[in-house]
PDB file of N, CA and C in Angstrom:
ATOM      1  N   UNK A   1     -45.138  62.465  37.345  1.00  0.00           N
ATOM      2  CA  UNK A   1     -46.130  61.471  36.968  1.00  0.00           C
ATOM      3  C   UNK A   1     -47.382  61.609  37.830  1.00  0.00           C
ATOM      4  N   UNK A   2     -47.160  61.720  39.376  1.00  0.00           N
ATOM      5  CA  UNK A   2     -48.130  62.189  39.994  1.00  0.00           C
ATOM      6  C   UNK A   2     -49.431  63.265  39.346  1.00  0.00           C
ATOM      7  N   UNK A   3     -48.529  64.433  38.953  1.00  0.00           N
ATOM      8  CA  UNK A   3     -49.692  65.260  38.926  1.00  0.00           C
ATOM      9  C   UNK A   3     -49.908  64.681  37.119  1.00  0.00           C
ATOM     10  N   UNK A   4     -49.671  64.684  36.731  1.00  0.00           N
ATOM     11  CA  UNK A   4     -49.646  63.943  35.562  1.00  0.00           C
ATOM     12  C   UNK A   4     -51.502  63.394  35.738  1.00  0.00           C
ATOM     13  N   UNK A   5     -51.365  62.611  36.374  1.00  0.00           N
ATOM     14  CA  UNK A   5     -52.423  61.642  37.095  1.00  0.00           C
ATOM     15  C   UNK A   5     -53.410  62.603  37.515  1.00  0.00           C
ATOM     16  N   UNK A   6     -53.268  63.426  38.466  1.00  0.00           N
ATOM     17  CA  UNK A   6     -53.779  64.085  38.943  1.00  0.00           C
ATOM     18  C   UNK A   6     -54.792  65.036  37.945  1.00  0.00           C
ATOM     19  N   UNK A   7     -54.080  65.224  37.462  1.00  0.00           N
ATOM     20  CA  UNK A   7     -54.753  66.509  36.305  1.00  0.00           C
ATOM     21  C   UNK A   7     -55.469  65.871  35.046  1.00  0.00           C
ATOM     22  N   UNK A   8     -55.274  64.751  34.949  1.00  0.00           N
ATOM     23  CA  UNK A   8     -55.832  63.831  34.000  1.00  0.00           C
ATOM     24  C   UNK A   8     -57.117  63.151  34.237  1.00  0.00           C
ATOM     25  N   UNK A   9     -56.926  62.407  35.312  1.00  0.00           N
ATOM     26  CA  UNK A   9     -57.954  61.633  36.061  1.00  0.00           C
ATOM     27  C   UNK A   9     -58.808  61.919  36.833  1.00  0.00           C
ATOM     28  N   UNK A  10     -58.720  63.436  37.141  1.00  0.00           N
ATOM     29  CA  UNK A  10     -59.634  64.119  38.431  1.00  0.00           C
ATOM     30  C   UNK A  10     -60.590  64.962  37.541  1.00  0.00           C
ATOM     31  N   UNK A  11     -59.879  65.655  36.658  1.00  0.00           N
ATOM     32  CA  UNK A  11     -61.077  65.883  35.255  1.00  0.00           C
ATOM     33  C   UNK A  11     -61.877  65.248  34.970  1.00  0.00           C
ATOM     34  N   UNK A  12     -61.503  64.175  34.761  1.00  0.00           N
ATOM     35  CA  UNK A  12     -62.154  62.711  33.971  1.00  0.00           C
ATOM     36  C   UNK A  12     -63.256  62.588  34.773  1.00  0.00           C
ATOM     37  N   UNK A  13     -62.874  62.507  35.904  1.00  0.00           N
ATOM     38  CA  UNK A  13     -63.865  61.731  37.331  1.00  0.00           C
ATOM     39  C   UNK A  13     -64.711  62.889  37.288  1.00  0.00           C
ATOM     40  N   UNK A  14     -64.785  63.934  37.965  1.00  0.00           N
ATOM     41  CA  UNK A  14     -65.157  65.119  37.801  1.00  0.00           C
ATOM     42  C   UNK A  14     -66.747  65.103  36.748  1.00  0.00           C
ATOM     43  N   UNK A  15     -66.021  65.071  35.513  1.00  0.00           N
ATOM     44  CA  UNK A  15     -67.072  65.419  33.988  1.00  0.00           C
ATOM     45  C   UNK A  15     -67.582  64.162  34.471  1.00  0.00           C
ATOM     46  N   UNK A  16     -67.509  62.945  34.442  1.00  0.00           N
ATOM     47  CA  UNK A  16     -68.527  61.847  34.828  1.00  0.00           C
ATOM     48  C   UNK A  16     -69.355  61.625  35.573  1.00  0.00           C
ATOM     49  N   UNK A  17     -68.976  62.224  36.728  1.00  0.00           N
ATOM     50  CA  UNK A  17     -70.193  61.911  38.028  1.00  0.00           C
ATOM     51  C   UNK A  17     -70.614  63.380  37.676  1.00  0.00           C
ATOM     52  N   UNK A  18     -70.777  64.451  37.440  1.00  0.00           N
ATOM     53  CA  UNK A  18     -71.586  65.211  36.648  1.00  0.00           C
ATOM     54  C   UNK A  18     -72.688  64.762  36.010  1.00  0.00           C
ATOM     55  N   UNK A  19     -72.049  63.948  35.615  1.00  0.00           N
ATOM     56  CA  UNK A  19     -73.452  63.116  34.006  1.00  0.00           C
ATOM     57  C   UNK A  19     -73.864  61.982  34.966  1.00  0.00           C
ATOM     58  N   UNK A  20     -73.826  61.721  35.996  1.00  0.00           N
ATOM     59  CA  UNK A  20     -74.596  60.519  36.627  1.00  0.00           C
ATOM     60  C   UNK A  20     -75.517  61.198  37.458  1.00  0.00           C
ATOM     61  N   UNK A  21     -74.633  62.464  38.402  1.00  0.00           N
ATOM     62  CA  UNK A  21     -75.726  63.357  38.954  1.00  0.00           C
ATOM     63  C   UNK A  21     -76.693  64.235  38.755  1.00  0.00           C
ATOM     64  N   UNK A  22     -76.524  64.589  37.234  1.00  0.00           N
ATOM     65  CA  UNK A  22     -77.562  64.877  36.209  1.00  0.00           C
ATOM     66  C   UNK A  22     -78.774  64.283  36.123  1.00  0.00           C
ATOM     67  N   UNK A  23     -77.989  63.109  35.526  1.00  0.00           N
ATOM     68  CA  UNK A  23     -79.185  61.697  35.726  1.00  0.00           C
ATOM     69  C   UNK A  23     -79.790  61.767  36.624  1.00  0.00           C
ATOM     70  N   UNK A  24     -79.399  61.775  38.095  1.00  0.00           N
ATOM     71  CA  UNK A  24     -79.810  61.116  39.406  1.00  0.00           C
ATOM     72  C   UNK A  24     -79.742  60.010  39.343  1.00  0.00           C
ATOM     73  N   UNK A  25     -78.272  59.285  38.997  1.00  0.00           N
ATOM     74  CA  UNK A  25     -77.738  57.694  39.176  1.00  0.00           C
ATOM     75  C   UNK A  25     -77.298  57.747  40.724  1.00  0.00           C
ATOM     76  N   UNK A  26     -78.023  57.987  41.436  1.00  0.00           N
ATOM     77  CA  UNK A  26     -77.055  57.567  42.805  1.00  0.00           C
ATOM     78  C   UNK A  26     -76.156  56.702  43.175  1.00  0.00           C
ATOM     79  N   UNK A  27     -76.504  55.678  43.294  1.00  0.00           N
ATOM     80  CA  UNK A  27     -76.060  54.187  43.406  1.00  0.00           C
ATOM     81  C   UNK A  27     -74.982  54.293  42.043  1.00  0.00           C
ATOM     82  N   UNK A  28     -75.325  54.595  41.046  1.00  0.00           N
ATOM     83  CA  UNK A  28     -74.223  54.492  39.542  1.00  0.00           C
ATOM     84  C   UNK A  28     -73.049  55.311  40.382  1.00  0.00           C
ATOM     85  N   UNK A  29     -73.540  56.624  40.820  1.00  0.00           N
ATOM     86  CA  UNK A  29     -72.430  57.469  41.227  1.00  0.00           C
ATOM     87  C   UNK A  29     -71.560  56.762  42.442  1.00  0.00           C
ATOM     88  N   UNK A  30     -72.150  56.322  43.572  1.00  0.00           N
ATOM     89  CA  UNK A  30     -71.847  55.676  44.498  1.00  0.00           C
ATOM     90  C   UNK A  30     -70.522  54.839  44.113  1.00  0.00           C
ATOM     91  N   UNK A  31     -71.008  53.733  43.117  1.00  0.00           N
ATOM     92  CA  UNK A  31     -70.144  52.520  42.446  1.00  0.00           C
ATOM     93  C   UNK A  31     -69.010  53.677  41.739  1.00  0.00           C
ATOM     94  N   UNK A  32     -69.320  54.110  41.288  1.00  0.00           N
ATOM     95  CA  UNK A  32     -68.086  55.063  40.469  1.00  0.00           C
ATOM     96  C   UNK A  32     -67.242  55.673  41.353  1.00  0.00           C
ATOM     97  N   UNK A  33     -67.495  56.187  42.708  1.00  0.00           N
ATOM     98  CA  UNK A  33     -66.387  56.999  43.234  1.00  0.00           C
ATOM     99  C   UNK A  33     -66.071  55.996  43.671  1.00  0.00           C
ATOM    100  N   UNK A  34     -65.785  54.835  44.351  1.00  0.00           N
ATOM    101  CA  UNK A  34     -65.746  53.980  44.870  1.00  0.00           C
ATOM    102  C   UNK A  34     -64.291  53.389  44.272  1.00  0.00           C
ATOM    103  N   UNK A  35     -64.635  52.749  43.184  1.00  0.00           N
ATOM    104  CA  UNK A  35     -63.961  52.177  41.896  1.00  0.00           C
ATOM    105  C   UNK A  35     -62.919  53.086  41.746  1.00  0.00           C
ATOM    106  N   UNK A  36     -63.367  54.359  40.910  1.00  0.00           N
ATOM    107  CA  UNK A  36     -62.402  55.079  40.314  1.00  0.00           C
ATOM    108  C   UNK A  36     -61.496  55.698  41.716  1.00  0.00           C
ATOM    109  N   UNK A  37     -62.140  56.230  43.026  1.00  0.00           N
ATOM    110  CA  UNK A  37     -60.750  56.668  44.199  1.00  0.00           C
ATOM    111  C   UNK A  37     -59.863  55.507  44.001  1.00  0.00           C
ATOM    112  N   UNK A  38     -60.291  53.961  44.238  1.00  0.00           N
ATOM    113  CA  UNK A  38     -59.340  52.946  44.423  1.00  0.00           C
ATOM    114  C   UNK A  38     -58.498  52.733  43.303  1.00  0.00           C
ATOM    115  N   UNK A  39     -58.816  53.009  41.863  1.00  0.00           N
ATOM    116  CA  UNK A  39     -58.059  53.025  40.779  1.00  0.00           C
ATOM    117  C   UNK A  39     -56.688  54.700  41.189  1.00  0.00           C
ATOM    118  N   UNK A  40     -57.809  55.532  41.536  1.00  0.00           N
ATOM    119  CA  UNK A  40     -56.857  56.656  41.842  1.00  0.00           C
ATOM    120  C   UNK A  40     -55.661  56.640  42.608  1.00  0.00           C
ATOM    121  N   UNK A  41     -56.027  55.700  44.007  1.00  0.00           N
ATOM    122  CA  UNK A  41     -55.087  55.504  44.939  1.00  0.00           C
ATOM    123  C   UNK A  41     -53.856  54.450  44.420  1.00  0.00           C
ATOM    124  N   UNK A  42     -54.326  53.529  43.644  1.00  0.00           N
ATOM    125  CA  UNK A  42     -53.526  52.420  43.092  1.00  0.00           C
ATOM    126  C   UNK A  42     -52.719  53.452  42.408  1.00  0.00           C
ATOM    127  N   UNK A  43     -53.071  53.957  41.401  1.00  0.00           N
ATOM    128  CA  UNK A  43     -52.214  54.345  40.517  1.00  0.00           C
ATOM    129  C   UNK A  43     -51.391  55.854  40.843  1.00  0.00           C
ATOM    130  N   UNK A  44     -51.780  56.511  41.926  1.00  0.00           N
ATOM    131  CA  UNK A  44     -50.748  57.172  42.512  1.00  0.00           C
ATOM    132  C   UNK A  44     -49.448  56.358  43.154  1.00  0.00           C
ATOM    133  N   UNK A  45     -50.325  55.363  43.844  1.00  0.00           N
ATOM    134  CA  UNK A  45     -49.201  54.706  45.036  1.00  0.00           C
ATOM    135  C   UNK A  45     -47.856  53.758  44.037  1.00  0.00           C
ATOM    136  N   UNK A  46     -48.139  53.857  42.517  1.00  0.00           N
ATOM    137  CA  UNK A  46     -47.638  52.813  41.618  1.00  0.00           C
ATOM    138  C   UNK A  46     -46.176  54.027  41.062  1.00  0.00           C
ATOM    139  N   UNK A  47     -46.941  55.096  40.887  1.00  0.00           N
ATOM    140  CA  UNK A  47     -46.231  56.639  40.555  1.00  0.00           C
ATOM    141  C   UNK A  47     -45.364  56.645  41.577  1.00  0.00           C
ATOM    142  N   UNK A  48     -46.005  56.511  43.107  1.00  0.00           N
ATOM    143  CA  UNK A  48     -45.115  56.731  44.034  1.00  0.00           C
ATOM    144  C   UNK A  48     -43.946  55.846  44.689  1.00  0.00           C
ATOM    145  N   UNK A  49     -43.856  54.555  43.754  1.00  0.00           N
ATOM    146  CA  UNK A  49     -42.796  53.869  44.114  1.00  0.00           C
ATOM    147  C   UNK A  49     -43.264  52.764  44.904  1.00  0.00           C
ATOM    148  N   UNK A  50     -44.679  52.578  45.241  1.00  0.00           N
ATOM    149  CA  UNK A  50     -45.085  51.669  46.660  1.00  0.00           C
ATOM    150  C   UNK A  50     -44.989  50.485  46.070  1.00  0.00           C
ATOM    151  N   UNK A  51     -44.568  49.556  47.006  1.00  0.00           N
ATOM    152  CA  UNK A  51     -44.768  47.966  46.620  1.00  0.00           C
ATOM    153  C   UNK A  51     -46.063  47.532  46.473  1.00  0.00           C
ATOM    154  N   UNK A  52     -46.956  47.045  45.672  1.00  0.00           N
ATOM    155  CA  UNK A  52     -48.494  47.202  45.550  1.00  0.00           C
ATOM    156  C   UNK A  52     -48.431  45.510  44.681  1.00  0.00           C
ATOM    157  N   UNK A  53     -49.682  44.853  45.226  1.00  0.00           N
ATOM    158  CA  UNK A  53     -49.712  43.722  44.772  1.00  0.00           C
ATOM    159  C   UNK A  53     -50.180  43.930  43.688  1.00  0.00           C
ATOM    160  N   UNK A  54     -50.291  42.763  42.830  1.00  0.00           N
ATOM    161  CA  UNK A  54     -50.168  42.235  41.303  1.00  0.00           C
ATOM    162  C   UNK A  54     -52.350  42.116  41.234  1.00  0.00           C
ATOM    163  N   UNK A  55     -52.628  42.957  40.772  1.00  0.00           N
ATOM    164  CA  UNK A  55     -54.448  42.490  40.656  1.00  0.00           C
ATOM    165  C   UNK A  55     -54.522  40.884  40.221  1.00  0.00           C
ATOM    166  N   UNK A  56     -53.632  40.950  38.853  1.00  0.00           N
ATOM    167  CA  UNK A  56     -53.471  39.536  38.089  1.00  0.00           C
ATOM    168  C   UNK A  56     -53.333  38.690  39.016  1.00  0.00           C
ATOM    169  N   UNK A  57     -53.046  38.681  40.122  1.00  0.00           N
ATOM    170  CA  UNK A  57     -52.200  37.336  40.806  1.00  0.00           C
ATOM    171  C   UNK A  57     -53.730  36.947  41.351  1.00  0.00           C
ATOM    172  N   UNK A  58     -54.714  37.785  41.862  1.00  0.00           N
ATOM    173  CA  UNK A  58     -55.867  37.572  42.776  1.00  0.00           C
ATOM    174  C   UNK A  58     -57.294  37.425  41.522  1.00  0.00           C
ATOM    175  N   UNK A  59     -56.850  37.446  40.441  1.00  0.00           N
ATOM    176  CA  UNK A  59     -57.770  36.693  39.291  1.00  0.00           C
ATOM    177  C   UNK A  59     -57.441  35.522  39.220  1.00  0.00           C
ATOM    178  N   UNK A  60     -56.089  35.155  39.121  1.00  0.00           N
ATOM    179  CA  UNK A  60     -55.749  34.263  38.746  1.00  0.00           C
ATOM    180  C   UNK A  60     -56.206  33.058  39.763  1.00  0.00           C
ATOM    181  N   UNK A  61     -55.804  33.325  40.767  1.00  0.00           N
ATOM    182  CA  UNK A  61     -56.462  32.647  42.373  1.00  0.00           C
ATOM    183  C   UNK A  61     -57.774  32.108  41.713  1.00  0.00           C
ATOM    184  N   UNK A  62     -58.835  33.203  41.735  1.00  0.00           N
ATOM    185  CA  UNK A  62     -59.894  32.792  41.138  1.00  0.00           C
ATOM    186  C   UNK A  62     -60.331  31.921  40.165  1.00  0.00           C
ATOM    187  N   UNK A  63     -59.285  32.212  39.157  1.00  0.00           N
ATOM    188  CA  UNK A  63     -60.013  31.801  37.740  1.00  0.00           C
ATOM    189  C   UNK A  63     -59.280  30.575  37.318  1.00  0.00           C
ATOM    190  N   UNK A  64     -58.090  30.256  38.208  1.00  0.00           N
ATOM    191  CA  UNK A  64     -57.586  29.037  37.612  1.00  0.00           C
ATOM    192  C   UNK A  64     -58.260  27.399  37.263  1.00  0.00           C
ATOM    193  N   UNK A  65     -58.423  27.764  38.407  1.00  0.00           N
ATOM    194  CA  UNK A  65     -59.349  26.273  38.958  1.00  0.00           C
ATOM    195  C   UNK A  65     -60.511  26.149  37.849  1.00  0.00           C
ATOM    196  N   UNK A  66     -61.205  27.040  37.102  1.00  0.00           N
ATOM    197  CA  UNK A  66     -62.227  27.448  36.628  1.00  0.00           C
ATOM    198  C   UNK A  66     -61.718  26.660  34.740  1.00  0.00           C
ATOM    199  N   UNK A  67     -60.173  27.570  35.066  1.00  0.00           N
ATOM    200  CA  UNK A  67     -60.055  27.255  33.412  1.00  0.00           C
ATOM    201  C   UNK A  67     -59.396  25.744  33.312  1.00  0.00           C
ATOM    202  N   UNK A  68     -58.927  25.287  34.092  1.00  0.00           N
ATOM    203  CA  UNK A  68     -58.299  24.023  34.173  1.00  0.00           C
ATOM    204  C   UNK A  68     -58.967  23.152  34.337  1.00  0.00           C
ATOM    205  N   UNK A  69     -60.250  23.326  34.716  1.00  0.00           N
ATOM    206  CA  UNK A  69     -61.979  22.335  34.467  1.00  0.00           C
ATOM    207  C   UNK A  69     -62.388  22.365  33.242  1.00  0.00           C
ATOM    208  N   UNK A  70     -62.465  23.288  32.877  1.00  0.00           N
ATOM    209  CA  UNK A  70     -62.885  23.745  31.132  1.00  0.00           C
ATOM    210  C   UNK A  70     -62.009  22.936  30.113  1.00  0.00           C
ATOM    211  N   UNK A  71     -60.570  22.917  30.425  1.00  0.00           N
ATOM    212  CA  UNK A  71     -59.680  22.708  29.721  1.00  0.00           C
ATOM    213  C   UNK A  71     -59.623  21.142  29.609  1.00  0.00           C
ATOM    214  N   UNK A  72     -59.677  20.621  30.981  1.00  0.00           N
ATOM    215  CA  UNK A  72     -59.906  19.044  30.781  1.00  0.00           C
ATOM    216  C   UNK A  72     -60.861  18.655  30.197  1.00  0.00           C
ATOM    217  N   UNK A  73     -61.808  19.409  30.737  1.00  0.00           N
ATOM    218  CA  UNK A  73     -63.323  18.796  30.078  1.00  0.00           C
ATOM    219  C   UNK A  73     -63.181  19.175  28.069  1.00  0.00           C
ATOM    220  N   UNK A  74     -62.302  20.242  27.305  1.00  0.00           N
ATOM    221  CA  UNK A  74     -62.342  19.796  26.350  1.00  0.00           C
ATOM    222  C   UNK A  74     -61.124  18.773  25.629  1.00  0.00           C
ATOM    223  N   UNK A  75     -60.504  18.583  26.993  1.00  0.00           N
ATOM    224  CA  UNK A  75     -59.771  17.606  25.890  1.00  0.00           C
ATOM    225  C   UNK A  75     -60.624  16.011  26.009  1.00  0.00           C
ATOM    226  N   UNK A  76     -61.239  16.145  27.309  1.00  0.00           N
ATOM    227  CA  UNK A  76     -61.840  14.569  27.167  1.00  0.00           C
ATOM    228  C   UNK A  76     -62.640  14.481  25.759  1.00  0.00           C
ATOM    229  N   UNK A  77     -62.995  15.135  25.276  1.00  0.00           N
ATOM    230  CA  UNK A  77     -63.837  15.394  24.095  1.00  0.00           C
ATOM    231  C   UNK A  77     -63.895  14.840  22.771  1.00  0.00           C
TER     232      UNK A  77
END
């Protein structure tokens, strides 16, 4: 599964920041390796068996409070 990943996603990354450094997106490119290593590392370390927290759990943190305001406010309605 590793190289799986490997050979899939490093292409991918690869042909893209190509087309940003084409451009001269610096900053685009910047944000992209950034993003996509940490997607890379996640999803090796997920291949590799590691205990890795839940992303969902640290939206949810966020966004609860958010939708449970929304939600009252339409039922007062």
């Amino acid at each position: 599964m590793k190289a799986f990943i490997a050979f899939v996603l490093l292409p991918l990354m690869g042909w893209q920041l190509g087309q940003l450094v084409r451009r001269r997106a610096w900053k685009e490119g910047a944000v992209y390796i950034v993003l996509m290593g940490l997607a890379l590392l996640y999803s090796w370390g997920y291949a590799s068996g590691w205990s890795l927290p839940n992303p969902y759990d640290y939206l949810d943190l966020i966004f609860r409070p958010v939708t449970l305001w929304i939600e009252s406010a339409l039922k007062s309605l």
